[in-house]
C-alpha atoms as a PDB file:
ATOM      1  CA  UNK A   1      79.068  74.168  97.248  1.00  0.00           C
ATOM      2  CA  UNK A   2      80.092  71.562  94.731  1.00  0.00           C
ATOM      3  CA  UNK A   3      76.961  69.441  95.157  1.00  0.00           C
ATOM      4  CA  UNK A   4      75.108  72.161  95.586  1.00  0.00           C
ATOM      5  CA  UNK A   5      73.959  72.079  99.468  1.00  0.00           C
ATOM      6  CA  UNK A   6      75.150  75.450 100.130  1.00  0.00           C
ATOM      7  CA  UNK A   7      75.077  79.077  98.591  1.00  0.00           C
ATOM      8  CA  UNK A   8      77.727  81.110  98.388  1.00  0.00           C
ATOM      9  CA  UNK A   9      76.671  84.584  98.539  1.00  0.00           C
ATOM     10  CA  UNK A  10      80.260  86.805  97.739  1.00  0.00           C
ATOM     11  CA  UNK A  11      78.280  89.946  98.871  1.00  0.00           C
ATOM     12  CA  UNK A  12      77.280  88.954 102.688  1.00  0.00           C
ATOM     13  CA  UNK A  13      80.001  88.684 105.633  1.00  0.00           C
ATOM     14  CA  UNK A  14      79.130  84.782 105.239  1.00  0.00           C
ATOM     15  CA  UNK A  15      80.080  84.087 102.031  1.00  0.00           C
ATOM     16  CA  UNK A  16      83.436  85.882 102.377  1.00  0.00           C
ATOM     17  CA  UNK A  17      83.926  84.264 105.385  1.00  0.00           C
ATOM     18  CA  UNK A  18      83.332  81.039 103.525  1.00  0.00           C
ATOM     19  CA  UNK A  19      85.647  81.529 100.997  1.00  0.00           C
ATOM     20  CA  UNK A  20      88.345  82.567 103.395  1.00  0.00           C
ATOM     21  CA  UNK A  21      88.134  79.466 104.919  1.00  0.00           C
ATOM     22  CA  UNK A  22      88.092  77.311 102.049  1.00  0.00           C
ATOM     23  CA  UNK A  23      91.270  79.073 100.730  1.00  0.00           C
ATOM     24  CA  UNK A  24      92.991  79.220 104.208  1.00  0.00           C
ATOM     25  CA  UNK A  25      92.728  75.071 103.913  1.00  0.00           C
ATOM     26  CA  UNK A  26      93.571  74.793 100.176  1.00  0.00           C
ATOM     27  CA  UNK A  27      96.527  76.940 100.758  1.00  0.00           C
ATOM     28  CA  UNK A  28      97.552  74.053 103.927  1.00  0.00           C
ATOM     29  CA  UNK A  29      96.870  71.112 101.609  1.00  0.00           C
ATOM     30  CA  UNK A  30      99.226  72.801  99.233  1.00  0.00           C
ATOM     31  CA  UNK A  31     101.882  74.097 101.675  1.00  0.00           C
ATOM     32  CA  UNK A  32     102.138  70.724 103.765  1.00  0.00           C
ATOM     33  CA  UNK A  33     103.459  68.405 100.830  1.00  0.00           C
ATOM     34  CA  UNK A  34     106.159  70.847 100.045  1.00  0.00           C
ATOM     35  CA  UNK A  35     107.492  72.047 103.483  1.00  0.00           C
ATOM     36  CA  UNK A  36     111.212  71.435 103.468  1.00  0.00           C
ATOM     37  CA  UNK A  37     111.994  72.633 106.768  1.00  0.00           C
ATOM     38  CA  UNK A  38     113.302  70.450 110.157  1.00  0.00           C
ATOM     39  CA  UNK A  39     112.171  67.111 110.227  1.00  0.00           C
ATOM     40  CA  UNK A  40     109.958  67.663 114.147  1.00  0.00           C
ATOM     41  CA  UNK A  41     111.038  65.145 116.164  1.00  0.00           C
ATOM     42  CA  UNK A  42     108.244  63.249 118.254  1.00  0.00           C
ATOM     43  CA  UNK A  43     108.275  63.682 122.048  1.00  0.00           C
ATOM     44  CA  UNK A  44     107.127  60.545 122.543  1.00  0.00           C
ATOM     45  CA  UNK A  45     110.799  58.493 122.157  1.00  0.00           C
ATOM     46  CA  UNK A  46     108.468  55.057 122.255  1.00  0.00           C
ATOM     47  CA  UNK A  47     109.909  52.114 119.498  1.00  0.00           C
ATOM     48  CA  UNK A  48     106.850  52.971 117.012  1.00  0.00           C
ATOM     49  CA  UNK A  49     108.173  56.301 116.488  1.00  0.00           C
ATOM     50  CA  UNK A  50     111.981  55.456 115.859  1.00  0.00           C
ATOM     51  CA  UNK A  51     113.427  56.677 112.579  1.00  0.00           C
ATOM     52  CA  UNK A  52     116.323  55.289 110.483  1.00  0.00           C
ATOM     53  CA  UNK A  53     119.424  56.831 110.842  1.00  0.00           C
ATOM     54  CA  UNK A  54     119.544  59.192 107.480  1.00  0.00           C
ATOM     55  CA  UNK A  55     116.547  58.869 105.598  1.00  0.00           C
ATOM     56  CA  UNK A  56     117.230  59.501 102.078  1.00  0.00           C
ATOM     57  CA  UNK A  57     116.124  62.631 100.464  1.00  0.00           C
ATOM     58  CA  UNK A  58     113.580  60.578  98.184  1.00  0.00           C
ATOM     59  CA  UNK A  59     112.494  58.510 100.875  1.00  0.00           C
ATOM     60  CA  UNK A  60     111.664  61.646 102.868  1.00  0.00           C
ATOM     61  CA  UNK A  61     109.977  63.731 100.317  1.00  0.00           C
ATOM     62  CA  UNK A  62     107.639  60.432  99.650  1.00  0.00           C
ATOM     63  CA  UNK A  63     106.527  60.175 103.291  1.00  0.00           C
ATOM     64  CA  UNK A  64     105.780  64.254 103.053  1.00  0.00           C
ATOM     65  CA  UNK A  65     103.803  63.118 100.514  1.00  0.00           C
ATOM     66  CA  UNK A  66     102.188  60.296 102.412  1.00  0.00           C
ATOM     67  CA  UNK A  67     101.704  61.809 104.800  1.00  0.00           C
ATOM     68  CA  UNK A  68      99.487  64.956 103.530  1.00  0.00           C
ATOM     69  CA  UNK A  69      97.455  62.137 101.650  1.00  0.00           C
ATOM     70  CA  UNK A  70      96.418  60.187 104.472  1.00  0.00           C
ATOM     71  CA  UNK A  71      95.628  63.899 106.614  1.00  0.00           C
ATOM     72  CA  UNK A  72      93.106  64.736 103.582  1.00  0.00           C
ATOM     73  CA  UNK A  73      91.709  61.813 103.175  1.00  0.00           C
ATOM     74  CA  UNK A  74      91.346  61.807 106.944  1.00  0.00           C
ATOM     75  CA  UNK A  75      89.665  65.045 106.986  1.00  0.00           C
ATOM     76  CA  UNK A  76      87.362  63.749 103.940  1.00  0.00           C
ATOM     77  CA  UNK A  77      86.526  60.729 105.762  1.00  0.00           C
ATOM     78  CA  UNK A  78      85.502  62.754 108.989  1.00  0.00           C
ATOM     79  CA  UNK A  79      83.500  65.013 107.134  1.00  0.00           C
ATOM     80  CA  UNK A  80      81.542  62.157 105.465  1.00  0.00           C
ATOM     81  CA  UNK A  81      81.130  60.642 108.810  1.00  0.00           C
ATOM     82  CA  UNK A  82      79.391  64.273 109.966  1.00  0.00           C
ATOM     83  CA  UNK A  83      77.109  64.075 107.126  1.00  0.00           C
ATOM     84  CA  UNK A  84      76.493  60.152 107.714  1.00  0.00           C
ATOM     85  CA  UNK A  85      75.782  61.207 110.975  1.00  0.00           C
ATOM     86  CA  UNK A  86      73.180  63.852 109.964  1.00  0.00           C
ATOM     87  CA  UNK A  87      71.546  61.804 107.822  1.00  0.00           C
ATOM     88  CA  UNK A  88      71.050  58.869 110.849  1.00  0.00           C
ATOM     89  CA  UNK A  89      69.723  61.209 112.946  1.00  0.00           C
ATOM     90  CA  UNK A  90      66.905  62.179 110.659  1.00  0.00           C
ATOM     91  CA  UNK A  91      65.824  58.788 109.637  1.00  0.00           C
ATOM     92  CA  UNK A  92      66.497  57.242 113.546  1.00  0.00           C
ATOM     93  CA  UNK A  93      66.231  60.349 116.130  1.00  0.00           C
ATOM     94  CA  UNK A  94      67.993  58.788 119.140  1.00  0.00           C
ATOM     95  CA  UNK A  95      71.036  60.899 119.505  1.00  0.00           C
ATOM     96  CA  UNK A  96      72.176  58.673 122.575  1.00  0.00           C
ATOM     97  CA  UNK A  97      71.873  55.417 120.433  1.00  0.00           C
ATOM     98  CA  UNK A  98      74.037  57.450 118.109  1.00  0.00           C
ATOM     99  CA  UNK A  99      76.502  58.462 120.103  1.00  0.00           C
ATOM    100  CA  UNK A 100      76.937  55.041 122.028  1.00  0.00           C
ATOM    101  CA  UNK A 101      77.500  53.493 118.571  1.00  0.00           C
ATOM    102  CA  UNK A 102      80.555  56.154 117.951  1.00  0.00           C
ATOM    103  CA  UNK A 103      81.814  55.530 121.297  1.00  0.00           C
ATOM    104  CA  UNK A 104      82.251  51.526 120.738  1.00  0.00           C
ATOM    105  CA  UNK A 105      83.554  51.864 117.005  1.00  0.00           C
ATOM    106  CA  UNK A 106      86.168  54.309 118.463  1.00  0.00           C
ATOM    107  CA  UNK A 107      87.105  52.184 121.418  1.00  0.00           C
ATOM    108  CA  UNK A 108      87.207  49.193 118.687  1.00  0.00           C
ATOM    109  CA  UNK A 109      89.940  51.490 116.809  1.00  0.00           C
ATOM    110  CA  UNK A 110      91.851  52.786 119.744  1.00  0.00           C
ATOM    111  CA  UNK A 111      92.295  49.159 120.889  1.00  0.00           C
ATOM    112  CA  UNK A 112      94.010  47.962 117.105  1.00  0.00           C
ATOM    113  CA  UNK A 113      96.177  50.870 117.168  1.00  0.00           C
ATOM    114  CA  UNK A 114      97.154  50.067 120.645  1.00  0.00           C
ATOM    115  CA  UNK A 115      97.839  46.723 120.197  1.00  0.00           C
ATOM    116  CA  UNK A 116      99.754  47.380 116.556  1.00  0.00           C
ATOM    117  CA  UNK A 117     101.737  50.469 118.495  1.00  0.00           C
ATOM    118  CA  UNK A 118     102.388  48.250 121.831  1.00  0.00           C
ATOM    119  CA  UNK A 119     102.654  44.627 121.937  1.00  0.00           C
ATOM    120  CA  UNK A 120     103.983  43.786 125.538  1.00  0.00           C
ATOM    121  CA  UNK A 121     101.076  43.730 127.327  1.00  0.00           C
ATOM    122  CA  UNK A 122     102.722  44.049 130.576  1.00  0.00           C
ATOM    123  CA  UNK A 123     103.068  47.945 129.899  1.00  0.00           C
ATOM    124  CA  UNK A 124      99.487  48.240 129.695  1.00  0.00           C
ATOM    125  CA  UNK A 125      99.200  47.962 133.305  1.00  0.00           C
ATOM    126  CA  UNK A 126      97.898  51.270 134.971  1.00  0.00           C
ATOM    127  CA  UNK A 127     100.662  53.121 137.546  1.00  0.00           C
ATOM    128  CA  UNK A 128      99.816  55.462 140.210  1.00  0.00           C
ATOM    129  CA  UNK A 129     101.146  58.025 138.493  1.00  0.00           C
ATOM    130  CA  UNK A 130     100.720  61.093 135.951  1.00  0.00           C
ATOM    131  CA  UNK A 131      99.641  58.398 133.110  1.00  0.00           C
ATOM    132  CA  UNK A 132      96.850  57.718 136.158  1.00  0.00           C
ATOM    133  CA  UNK A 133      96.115  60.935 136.419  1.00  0.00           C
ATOM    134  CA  UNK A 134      95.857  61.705 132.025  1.00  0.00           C
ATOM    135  CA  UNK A 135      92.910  58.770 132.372  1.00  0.00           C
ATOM    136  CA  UNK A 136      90.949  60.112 135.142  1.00  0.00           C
ATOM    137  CA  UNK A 137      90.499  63.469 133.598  1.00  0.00           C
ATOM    138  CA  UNK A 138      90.042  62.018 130.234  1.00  0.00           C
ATOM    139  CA  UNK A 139      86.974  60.282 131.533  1.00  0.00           C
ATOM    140  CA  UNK A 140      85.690  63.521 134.030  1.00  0.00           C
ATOM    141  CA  UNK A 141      85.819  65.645 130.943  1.00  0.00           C
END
């Protein structure tokens, strides 16, 4: 609507369905920054989770902030990527090319976060067990 791709018609179903949804998600960006509530703690109890003892107040209320900045801006940049995306497929109309392309710059990421999040590489061994089981029907679905 900004650059002027879309219409907003207030009058159809459409359009107030539109701007429903674009307040329902202005309303969470605003909300998330300011939540005070319990601090979640992460079921995962893995080294690269681990919190100090007693964050300070400050210290907290920054990483709230931090936190909703780097969701935004990762919603912004995956929205970009969609219209990148778009755009590719117009001027070079293999979707499969495409699509093998995202599939080796996410298996590029996923392998730096894995080796920033785990550096003994002897836990990266596979076990028969349900950790097995999470990759087989990651890779059937």
């Amino acid at each position: 609507m900004v650059p002027r791709k879309e219409v907003l018609k207030l009058k159809a179903s459409s359009g107030k369905a539109k701007l429903a949804g674009i307040g329902l998600c202005l309303t969470g960006v605003f909300v998330m920054p300011f939540y005070a509530g319990p601090a979640l703690s992460p079921v995962n109890h893995h080294h690269a989770f681990a919190h100090t003892l007693i964050p300070s107040q400050s210290s907290s209320q920054m990483t709230w902030i931090k936190g909703t900045f780097l969701l935004v801006l990762s919603c912004i940049v995956w929205s970009l990527w969609m219209i990148m995306q778009t755009r590719m497929l117009k001027e070079y109309p293999n979707k499969m090319l495409l699509s093998v392309t995202q599939c080796l710059f996410r298996i590029l990421q996923f392998l730096l976060v894995a080796v920033v999040a785990e550096r003994d590489f002897s836990k990266w061994t596979i076990q028969l067990d349900i950790s097995f089981l999470a990759i087989i029907y990651s890779v059937l679905s």
